[in-house]
N, C-alpha and C. Protein backbone atom coordinates (compact mmCIF):
# COMPACT_ATOMS: atom_id res chain seq x y z
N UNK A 1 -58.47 82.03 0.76
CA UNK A 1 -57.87 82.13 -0.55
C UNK A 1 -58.66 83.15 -1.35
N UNK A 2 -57.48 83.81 -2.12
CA UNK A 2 -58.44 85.20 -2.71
C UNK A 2 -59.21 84.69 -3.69
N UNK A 3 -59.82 85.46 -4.59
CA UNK A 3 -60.33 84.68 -5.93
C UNK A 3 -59.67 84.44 -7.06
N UNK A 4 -60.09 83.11 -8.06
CA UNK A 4 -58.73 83.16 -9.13
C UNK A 4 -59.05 84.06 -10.19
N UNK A 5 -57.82 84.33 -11.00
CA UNK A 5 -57.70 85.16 -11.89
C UNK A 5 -58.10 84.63 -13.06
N UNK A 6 -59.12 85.51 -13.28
CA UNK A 6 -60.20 85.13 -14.33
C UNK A 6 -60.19 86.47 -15.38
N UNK A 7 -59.71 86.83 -16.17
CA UNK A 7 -59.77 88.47 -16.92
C UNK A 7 -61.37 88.37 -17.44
N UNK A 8 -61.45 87.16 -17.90
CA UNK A 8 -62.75 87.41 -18.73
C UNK A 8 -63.73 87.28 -17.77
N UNK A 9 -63.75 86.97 -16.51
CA UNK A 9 -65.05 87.39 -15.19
C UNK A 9 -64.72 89.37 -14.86
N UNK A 10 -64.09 89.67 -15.57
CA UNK A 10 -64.51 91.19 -15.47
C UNK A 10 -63.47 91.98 -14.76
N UNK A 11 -62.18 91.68 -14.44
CA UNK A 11 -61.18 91.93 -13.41
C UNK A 11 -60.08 92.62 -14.30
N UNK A 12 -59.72 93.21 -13.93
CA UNK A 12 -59.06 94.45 -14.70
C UNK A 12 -57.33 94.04 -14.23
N UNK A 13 -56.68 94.56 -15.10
CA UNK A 13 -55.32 94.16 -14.92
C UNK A 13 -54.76 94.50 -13.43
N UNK A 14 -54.98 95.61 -12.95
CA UNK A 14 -54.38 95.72 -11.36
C UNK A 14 -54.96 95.08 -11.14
N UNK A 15 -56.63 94.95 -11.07
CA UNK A 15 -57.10 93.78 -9.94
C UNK A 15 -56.08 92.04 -9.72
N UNK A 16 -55.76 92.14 -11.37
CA UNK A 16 -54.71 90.66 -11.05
C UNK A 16 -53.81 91.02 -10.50
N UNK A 17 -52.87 92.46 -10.79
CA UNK A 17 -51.74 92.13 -10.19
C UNK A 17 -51.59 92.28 -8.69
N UNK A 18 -52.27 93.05 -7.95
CA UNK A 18 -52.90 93.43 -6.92
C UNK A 18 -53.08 91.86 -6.19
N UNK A 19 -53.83 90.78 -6.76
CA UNK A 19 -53.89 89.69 -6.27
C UNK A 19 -53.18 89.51 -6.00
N UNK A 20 -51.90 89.08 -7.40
CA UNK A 20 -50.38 88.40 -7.64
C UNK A 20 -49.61 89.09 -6.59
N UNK A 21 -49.56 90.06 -6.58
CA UNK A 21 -48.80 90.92 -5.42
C UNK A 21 -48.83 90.83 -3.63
N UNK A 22 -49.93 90.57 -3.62
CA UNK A 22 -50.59 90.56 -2.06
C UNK A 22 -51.19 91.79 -2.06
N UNK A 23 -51.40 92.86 -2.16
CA UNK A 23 -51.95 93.40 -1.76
C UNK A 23 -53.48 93.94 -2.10
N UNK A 24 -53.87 94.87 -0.84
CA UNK A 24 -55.23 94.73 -0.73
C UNK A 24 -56.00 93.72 -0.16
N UNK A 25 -57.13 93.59 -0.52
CA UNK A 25 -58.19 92.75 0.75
C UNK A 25 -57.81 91.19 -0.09
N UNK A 26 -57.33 91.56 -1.49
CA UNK A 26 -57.58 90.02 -2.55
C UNK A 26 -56.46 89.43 -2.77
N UNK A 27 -55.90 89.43 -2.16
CA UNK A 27 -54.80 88.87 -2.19
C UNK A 27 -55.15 86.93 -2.46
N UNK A 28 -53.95 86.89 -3.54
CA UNK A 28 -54.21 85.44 -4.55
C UNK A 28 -53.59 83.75 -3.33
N UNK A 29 -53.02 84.28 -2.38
CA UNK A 29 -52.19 83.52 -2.05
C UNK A 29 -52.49 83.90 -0.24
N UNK A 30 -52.40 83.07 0.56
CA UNK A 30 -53.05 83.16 1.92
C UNK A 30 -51.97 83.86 2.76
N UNK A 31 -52.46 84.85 3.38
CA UNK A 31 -51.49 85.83 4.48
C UNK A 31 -50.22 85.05 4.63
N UNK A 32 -49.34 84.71 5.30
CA UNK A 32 -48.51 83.84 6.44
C UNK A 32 -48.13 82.52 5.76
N UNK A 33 -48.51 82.31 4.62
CA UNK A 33 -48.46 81.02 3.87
C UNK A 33 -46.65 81.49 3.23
N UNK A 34 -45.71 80.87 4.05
CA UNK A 34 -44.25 81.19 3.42
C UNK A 34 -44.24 80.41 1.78
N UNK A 35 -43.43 80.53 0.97
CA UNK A 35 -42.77 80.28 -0.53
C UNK A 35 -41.89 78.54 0.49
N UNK A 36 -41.76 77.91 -0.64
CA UNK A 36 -40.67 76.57 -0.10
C UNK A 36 -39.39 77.04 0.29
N UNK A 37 -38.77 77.97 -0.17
CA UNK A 37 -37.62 78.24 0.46
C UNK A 37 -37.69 78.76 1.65
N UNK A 38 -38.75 79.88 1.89
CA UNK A 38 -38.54 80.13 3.05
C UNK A 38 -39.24 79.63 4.29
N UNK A 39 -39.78 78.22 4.07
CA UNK A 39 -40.28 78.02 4.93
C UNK A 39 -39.34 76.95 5.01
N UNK A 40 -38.32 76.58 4.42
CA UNK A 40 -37.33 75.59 4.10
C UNK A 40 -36.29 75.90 5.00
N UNK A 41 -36.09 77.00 4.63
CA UNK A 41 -35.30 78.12 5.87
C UNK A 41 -35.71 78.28 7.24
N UNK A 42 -36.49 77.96 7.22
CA UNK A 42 -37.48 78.42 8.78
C UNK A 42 -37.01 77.11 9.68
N UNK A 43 -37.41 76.38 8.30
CA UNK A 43 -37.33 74.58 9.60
C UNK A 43 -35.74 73.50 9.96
N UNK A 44 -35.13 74.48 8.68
CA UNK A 44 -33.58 74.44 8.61
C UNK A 44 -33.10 75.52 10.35
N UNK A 45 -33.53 76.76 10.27
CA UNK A 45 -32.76 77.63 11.27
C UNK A 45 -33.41 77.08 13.03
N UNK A 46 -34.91 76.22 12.59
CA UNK A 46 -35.10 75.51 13.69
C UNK A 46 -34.62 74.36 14.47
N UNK A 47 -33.97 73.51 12.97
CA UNK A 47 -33.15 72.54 13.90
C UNK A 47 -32.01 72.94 14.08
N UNK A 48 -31.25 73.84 13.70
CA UNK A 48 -30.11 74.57 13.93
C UNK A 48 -30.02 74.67 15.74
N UNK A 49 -31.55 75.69 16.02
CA UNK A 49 -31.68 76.46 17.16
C UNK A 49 -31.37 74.93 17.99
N UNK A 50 -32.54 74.02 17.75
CA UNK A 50 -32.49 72.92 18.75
C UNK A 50 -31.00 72.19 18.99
N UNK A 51 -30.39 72.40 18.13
CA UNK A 51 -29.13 71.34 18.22
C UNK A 51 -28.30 71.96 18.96
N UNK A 52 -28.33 73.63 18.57
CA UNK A 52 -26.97 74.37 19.43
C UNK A 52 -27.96 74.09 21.01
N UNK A 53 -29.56 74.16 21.17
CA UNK A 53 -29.71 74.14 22.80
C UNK A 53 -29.55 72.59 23.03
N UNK A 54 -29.90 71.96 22.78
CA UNK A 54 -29.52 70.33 23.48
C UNK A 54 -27.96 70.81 23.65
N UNK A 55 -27.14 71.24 22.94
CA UNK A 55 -25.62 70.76 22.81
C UNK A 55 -25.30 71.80 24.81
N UNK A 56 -26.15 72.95 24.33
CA UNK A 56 -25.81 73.66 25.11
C UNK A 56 -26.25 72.94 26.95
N UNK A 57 -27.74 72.49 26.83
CA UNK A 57 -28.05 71.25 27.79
C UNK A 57 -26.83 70.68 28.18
N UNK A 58 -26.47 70.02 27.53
CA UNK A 58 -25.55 68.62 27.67
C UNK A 58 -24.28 69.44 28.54
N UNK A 59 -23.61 70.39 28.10
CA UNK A 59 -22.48 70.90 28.55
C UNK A 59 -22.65 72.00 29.92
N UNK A 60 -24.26 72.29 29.60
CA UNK A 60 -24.21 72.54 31.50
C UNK A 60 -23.96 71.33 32.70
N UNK A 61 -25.10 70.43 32.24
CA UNK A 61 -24.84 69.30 32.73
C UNK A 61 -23.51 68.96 33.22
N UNK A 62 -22.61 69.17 32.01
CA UNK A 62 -21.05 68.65 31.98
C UNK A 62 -20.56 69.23 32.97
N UNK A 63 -20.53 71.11 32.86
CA UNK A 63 -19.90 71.85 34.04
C UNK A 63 -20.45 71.21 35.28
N UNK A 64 -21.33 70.89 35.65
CA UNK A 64 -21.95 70.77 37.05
C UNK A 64 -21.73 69.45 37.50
N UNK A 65 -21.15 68.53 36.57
CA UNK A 65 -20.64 67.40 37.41
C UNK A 65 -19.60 66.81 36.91
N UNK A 66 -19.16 67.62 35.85
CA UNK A 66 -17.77 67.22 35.39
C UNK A 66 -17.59 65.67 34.63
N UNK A 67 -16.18 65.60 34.27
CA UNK A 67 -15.96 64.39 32.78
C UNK A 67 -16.85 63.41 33.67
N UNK A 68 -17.17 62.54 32.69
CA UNK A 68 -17.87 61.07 33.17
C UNK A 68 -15.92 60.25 33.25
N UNK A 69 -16.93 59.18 34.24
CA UNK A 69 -15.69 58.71 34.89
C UNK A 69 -15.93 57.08 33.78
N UNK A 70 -15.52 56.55 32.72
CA UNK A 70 -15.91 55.45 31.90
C UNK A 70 -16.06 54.40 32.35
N UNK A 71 -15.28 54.42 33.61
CA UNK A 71 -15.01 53.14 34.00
C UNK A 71 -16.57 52.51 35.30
N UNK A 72 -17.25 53.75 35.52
CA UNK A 72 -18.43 53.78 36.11
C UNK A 72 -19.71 53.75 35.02
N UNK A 73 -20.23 52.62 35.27
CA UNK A 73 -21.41 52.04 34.27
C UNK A 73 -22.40 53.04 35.30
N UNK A 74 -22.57 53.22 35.97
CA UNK A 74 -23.61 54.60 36.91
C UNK A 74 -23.68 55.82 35.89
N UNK A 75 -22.69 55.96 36.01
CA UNK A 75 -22.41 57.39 35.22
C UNK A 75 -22.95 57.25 34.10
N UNK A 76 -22.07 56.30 33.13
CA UNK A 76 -22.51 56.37 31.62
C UNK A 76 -24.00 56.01 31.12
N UNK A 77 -24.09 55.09 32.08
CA UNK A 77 -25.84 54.64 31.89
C UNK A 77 -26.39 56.35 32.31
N UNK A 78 -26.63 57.02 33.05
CA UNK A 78 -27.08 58.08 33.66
C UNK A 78 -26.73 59.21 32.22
N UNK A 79 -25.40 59.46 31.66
CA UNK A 79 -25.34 59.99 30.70
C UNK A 79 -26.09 59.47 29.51
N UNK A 80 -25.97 58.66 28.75
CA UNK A 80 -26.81 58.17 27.90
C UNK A 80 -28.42 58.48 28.02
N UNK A 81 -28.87 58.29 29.16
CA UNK A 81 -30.24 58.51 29.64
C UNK A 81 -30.50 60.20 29.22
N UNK A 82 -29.47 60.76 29.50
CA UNK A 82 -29.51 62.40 29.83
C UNK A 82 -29.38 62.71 28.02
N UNK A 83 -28.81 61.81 27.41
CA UNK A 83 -28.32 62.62 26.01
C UNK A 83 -29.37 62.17 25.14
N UNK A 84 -29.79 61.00 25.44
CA UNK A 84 -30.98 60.37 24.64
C UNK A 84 -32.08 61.12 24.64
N UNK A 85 -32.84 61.87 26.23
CA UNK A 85 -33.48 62.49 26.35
C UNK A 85 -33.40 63.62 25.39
N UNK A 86 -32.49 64.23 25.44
CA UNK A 86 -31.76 65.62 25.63
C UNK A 86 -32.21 65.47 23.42
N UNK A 87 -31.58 64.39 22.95
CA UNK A 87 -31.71 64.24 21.30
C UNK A 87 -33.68 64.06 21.29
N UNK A 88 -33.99 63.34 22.22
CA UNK A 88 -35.28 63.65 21.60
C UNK A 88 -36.26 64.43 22.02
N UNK A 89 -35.70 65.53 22.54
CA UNK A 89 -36.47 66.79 22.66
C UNK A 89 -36.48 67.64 21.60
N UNK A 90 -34.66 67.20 21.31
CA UNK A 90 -34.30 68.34 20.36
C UNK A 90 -34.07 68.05 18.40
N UNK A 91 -35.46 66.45 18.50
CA UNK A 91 -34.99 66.01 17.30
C UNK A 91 -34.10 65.73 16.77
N UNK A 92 -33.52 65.17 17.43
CA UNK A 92 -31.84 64.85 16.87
C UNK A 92 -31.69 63.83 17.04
N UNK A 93 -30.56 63.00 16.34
CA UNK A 93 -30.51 61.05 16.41
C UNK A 93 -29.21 61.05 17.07
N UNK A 94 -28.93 60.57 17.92
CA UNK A 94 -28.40 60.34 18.89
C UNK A 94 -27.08 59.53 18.05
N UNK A 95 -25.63 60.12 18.56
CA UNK A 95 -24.07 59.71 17.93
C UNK A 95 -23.33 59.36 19.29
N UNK A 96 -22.64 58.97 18.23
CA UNK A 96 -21.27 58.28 19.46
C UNK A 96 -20.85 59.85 19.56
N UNK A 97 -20.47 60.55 18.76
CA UNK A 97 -19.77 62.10 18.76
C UNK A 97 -20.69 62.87 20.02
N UNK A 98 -21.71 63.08 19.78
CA UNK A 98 -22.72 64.14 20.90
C UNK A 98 -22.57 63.17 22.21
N UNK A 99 -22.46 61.84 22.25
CA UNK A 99 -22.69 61.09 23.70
C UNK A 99 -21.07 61.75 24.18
N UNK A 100 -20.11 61.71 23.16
CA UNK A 100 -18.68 61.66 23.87
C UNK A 100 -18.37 63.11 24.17
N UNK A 101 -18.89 63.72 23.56
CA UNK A 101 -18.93 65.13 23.88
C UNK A 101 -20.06 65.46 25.43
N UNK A 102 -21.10 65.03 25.57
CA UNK A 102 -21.86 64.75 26.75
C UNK A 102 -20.78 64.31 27.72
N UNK A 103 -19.87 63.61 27.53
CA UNK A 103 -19.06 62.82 28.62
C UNK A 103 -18.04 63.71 28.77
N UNK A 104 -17.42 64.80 27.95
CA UNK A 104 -16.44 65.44 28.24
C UNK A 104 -15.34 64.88 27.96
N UNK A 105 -15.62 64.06 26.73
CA UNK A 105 -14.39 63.59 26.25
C UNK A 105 -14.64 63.91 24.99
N UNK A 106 -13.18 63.37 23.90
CA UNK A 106 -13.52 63.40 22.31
C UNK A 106 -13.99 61.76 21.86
N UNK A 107 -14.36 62.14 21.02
CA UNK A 107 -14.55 61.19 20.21
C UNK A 107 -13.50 59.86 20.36
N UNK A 108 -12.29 60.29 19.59
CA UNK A 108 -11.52 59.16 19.71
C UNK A 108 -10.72 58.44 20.94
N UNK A 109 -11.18 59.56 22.04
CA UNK A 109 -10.94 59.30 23.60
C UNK A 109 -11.80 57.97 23.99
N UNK A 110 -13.15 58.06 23.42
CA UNK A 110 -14.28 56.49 23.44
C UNK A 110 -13.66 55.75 22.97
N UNK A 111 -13.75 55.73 21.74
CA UNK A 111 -13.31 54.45 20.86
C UNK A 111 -11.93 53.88 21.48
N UNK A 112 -11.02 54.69 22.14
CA UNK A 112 -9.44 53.97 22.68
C UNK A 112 -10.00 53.48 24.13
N UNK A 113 -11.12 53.61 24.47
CA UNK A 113 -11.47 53.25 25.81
C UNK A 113 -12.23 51.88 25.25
N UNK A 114 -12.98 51.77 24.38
CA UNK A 114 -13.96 50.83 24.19
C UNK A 114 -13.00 50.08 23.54
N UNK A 115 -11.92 49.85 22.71
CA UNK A 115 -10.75 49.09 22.06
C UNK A 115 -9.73 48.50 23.29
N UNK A 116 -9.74 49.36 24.29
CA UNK A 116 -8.81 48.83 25.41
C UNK A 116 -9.12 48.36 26.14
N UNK A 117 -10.60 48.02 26.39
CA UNK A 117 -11.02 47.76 28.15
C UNK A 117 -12.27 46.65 27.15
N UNK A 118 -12.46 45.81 28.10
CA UNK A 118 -13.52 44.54 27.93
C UNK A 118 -14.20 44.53 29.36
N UNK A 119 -15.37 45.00 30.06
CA UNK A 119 -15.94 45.30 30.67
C UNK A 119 -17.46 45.34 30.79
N UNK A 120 -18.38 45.96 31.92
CA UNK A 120 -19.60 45.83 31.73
C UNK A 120 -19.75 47.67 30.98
N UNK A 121 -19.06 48.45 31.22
CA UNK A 121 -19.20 49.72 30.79
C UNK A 121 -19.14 49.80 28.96
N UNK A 122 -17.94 48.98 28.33
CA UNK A 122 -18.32 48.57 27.11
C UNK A 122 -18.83 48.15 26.30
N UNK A 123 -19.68 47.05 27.08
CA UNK A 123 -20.43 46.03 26.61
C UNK A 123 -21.73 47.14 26.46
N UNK A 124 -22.57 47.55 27.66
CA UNK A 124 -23.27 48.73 27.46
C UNK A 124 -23.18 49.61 26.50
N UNK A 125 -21.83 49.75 26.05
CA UNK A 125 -22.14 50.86 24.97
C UNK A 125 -21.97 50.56 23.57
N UNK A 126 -21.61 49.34 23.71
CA UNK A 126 -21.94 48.63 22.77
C UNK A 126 -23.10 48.19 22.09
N UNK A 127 -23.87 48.06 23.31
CA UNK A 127 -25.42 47.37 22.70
C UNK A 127 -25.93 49.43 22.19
N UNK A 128 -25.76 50.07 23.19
CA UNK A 128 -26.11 51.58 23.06
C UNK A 128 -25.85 51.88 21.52
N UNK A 129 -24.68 52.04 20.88
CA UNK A 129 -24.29 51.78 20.04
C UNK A 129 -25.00 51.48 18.69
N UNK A 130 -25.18 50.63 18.78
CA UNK A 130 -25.91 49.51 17.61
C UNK A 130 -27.58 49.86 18.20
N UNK A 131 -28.00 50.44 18.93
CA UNK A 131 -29.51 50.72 18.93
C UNK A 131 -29.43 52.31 18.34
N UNK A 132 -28.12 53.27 18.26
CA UNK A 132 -28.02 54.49 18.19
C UNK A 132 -28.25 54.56 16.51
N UNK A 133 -27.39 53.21 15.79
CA UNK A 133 -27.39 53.29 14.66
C UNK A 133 -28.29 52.18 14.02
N UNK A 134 -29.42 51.88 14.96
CA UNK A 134 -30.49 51.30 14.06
C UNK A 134 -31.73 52.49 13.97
N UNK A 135 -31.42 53.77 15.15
CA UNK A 135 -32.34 54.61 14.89
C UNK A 135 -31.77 55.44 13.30
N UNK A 136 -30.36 55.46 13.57
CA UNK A 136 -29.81 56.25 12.18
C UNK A 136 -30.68 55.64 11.08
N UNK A 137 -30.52 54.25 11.00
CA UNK A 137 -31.03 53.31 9.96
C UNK A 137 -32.15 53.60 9.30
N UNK A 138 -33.11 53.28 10.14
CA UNK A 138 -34.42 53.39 9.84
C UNK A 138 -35.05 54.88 9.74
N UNK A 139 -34.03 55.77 10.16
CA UNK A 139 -34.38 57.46 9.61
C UNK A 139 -34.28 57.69 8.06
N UNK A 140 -32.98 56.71 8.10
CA UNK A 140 -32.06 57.19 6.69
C UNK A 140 -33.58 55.90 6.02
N UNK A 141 -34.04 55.09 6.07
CA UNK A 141 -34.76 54.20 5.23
C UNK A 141 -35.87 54.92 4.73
N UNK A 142 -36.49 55.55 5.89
CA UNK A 142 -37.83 56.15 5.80
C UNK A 142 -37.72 57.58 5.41
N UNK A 143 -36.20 58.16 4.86
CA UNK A 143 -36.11 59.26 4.29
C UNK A 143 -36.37 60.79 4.75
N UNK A 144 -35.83 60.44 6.84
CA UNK A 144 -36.22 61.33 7.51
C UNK A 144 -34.48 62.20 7.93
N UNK A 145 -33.54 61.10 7.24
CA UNK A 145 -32.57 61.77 7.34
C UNK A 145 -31.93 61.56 6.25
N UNK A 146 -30.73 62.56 5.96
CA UNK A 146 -30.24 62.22 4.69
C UNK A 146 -29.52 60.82 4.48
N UNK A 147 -30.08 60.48 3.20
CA UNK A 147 -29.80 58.60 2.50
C UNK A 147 -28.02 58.43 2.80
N UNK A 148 -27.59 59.48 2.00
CA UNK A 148 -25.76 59.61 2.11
C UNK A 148 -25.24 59.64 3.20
N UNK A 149 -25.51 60.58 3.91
CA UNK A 149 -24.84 61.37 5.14
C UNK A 149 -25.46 59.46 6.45
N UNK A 150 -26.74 58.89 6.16
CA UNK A 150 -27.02 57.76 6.81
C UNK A 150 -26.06 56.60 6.48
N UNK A 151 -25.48 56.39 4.92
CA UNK A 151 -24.41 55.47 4.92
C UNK A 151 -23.21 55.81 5.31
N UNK A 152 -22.92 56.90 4.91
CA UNK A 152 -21.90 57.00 5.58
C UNK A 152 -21.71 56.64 7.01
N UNK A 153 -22.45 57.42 7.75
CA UNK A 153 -22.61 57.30 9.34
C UNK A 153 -22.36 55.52 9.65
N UNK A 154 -23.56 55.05 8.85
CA UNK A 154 -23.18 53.64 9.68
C UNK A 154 -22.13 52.64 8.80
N UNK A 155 -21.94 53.04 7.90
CA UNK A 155 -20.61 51.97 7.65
C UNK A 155 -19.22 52.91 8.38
N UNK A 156 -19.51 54.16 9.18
CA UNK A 156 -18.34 54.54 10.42
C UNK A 156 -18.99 53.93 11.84
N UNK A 157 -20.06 52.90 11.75
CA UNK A 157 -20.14 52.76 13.12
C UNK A 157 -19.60 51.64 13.97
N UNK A 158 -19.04 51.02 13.51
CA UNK A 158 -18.20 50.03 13.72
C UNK A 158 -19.27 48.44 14.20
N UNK A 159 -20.06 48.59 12.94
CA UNK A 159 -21.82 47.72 13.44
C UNK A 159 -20.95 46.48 11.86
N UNK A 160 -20.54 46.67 11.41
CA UNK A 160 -19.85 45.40 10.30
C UNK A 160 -20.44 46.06 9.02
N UNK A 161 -21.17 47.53 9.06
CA UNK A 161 -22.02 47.74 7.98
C UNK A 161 -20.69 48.33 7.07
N UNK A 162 -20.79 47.96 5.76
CA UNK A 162 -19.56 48.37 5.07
C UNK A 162 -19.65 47.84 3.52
N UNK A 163 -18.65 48.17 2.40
CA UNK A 163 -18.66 47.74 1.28
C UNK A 163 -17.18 47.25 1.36
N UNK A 164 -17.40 45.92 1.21
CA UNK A 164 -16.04 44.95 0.89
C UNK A 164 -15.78 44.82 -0.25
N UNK A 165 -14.25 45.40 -0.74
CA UNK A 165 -14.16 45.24 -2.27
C UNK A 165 -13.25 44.41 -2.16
N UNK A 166 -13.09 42.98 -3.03
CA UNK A 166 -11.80 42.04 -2.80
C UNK A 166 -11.49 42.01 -3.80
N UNK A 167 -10.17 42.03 -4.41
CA UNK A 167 -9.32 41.98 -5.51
C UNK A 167 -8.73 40.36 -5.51
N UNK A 168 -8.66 39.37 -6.72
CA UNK A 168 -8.13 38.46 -6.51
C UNK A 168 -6.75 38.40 -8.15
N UNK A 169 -5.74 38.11 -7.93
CA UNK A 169 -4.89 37.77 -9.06
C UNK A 169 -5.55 36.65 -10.05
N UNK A 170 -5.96 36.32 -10.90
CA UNK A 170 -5.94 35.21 -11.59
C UNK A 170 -4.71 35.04 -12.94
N UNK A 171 -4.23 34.23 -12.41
CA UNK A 171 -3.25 33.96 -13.30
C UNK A 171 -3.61 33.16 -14.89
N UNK A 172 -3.15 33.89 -15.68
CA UNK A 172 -4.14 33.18 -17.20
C UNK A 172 -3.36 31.75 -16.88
N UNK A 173 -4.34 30.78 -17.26
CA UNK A 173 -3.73 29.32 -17.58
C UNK A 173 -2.65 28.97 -18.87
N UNK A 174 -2.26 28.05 -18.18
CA UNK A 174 -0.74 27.25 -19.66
C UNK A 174 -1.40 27.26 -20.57
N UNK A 175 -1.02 27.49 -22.08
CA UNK A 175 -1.75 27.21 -23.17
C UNK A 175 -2.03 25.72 -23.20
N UNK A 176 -0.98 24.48 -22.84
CA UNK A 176 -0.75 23.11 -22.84
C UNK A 176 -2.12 22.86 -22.01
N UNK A 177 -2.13 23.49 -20.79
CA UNK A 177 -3.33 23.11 -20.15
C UNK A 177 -4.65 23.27 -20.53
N UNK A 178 -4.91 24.95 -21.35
CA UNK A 178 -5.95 24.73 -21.85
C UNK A 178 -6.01 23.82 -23.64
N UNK A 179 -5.30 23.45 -24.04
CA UNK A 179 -5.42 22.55 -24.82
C UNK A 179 -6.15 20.77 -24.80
N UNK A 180 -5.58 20.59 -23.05
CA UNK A 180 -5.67 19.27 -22.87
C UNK A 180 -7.09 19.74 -22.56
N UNK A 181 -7.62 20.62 -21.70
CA UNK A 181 -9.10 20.80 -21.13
C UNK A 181 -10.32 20.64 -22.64
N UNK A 182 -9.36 21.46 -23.94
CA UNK A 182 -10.52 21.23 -25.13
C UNK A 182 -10.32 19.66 -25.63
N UNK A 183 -9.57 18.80 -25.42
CA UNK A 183 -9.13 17.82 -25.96
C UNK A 183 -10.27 17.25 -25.10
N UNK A 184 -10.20 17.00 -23.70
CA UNK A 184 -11.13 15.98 -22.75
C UNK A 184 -12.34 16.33 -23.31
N UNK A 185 -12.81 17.67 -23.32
CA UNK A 185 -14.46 18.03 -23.66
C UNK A 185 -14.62 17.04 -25.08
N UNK A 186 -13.74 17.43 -26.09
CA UNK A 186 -14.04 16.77 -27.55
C UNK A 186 -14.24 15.63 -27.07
N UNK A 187 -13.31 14.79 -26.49
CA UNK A 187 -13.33 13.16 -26.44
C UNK A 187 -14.68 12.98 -25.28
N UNK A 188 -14.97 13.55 -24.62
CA UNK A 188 -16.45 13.84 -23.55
C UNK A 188 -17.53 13.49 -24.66
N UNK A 189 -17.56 13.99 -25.48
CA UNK A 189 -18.72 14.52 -26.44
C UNK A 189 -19.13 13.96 -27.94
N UNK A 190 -17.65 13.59 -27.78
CA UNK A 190 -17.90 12.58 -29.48
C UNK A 190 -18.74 11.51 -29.54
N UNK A 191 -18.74 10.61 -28.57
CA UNK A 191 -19.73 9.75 -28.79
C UNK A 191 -20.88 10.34 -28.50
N UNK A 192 -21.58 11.26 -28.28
CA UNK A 192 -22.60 11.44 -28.03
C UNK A 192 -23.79 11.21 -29.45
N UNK A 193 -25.16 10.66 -29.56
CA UNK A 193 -25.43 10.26 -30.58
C UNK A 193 -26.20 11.65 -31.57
């Protein structure tokens, strides 16, 4: 770290700006030391890089042995293994979307498989599932992933996580009825001493 800017230790106006600037031997601020944005940028275009190579991983994989077959718990256990890996090399939290894409299917190609079939292959990805979105959980808790983009995710994970809003009619009561209700309280209460 250069030295601080002190005018009255004897340092002449270029010498500050010269600091402020970087240049020269005095520079105020350390070589290679990026600003927040751009080092914000740096670690942004890094998980970028990692996500397009895992994605890119996963879909060699795919070419070389083609769709997963669902109905083979071999396979999908073996995929899962491969994508789980594959997310935590590449820092990434592991989705139903990237596993179904790993499998060479879409998205809603799973979910009509896991809605139609009661099996050991579902049940598996079921528990898979609900461990995928307790890692979401506890990212989004500990503020390692975004808070929003984490609720959202798991009230779509089909784990019961959700906001239930219930609407009920209440019908106002008979005036006759609430009359007799103040009548009982009075006669309740009159003797009281």
């Amino acid at each position: 770290m250069g030295q601080p800017l002190k005018r009255s230790a004897g340092q002449s106006v270029e010498e500050m700006a010269e600091q402020l600037e970087g240049t020269g031997h005095s520079r105020l601020y350390a070589t290679g030391k990026a600003s927040y944005p751009e080092a914000s940028s740096r670690v942004k275009a890094d998980s970028v890089r990692a996500a397009i190579d895992q994605t890119a991983e996963m879909l060699e994989l795919l070419r070389s042995r083609g769709k997963v077959d669902l109905d083979s718990l071999e396979e999908v256990q073996f995929t899962v293994e491969k994508y789980t890996e594959s997310c935590k090399r590449a820092g990434i939290i592991p989705t139903m979307l990237g596993f179904s894409a790993a499998c060479g299917i879409s998205r809603p190609t799973l979910y009509r498989y896991l809605s139609m079939h009661r099996n050991a292959t579902t049940q598996y990805l079921e528990a898979v599932r609900t461990a995928w979105s307790a890692i979401l959980a506890s990212q989004a808790l500990t503020r390692n992933a975004s808070e929003a983009v984490g609720i959202f995710l798991l009230k779509n994970s089909s784990q019961g996580l959700r906001d239930d809003a219930a609407s009920e009619i209440i019908q106002p009561p008979d005036e006759n009825e609430v009359f007799q209700k103040a009548d009982e309280i009075v006669r309740k209460y009159q003797d009281l001493p």
